[in-house]
N, C-alpha and C. Protein backbone atom coordinates (compact mmCIF):
# COMPACT_ATOMS: atom_id res chain seq x y z
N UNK A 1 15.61 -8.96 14.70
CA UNK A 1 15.40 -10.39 14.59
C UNK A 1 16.58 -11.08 15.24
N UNK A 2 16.50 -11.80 16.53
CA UNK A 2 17.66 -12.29 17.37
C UNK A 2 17.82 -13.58 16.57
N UNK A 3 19.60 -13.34 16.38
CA UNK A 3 19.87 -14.60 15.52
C UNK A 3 19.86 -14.64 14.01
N UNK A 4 19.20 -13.59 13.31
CA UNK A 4 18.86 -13.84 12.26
C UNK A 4 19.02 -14.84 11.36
N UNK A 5 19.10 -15.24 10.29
CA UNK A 5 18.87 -15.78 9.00
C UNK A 5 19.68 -16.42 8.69
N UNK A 6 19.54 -17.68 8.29
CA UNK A 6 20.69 -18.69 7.73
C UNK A 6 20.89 -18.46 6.47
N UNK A 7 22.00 -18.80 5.89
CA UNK A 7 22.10 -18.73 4.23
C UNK A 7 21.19 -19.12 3.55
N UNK A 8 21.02 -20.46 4.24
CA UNK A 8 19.36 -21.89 3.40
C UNK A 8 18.36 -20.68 3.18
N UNK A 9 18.13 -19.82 4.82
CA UNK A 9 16.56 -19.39 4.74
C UNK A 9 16.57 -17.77 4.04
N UNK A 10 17.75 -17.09 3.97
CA UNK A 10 17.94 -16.12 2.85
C UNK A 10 17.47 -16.74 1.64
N UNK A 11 18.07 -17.35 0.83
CA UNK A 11 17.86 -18.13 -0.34
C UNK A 11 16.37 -18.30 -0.36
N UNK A 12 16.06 -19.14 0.52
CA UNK A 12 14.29 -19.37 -0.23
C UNK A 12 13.47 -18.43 -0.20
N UNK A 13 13.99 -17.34 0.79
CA UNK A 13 12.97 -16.13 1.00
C UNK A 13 13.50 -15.51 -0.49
N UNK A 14 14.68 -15.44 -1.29
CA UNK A 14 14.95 -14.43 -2.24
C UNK A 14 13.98 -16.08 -3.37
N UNK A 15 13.81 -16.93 -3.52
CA UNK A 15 13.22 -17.28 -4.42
C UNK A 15 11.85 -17.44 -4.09
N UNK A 16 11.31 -17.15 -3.26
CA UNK A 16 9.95 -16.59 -2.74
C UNK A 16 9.24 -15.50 -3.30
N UNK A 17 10.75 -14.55 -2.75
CA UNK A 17 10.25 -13.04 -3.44
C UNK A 17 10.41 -13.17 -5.19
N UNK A 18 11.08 -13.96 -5.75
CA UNK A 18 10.66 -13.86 -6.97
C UNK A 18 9.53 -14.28 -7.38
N UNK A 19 9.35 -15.34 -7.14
CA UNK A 19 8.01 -16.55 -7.42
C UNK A 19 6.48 -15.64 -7.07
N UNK A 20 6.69 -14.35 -6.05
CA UNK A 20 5.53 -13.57 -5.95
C UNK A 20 5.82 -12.73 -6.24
N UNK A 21 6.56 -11.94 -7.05
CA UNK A 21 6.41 -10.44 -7.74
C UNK A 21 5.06 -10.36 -8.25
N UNK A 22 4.63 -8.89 -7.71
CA UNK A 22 3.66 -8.43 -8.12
C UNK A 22 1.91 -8.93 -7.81
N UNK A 23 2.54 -10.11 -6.67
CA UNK A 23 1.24 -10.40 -5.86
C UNK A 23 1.38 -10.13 -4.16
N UNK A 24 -0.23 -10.55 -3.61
CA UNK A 24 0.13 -9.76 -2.60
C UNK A 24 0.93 -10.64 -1.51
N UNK A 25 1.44 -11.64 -1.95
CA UNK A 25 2.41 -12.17 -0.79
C UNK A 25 3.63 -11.36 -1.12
N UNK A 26 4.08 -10.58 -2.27
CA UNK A 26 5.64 -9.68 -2.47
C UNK A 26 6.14 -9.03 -1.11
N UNK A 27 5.22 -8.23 -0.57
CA UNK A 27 6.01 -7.27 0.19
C UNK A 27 6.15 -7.93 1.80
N UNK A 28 5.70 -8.81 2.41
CA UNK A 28 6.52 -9.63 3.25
C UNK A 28 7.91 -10.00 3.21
N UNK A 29 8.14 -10.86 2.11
CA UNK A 29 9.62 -11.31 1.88
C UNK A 29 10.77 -9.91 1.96
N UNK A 30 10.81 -9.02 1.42
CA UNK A 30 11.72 -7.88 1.53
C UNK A 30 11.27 -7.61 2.81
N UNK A 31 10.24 -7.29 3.39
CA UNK A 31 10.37 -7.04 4.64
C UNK A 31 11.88 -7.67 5.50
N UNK A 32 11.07 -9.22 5.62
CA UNK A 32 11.91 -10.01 6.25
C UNK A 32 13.24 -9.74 5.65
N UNK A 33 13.85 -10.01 5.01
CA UNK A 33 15.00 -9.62 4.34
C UNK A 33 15.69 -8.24 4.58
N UNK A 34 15.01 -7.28 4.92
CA UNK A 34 15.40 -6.04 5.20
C UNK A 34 15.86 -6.49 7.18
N UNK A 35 14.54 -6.74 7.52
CA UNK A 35 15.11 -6.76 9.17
C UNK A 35 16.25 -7.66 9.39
N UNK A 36 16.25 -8.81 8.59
CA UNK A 36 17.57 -9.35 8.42
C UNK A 36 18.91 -8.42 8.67
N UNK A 37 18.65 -7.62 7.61
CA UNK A 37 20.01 -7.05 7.55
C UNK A 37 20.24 -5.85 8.82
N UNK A 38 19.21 -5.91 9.38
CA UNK A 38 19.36 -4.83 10.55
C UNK A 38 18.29 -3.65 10.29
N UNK A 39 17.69 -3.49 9.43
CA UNK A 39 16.88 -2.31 9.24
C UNK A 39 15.38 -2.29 10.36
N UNK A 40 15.62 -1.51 10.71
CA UNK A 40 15.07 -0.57 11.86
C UNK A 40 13.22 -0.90 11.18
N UNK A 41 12.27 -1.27 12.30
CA UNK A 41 10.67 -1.21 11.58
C UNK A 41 10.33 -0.23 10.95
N UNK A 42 10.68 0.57 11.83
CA UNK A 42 10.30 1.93 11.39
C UNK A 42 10.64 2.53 10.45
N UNK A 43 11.74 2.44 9.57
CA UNK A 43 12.35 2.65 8.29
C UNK A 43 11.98 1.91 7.62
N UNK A 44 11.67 0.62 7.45
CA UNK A 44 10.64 -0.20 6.87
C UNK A 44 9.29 0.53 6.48
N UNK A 45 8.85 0.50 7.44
CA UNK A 45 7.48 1.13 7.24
C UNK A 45 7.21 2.56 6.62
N UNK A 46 8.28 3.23 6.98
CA UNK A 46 8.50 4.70 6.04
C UNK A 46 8.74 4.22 4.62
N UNK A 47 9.88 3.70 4.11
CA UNK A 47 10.28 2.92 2.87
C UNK A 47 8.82 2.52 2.37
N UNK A 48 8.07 1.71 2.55
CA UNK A 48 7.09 0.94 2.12
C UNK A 48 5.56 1.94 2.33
N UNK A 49 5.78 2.74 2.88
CA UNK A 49 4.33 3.67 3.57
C UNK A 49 3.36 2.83 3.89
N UNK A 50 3.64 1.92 4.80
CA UNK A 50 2.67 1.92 5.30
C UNK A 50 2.50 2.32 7.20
């Protein structure tokens, strides 16, 4: 993700991912949040199986 993530847009994505635990918008937000931090798709997608 070129550029990544502002502090603001960390934050709402982590109160996002709370506000949808356990529905099916959850596993987007960690996504995003993971490529944030540099994690590779493909380790994503292993992590998560899909």
């Amino acid at each position: 993700m070129e550029g990544g993530l502002s502090d603001s847009e960390r934050q709402l994505l982590r109160q996002a991912q709370s506000a949808c635990r356990g529905k099916a918008g959850y596993v987007p937000v960690p996504v995003l949040l993971m490529l944030d931090r540099g994690r590779a798709v493909a380790a994503i997608a292993e992590d998560l199986a899909v």
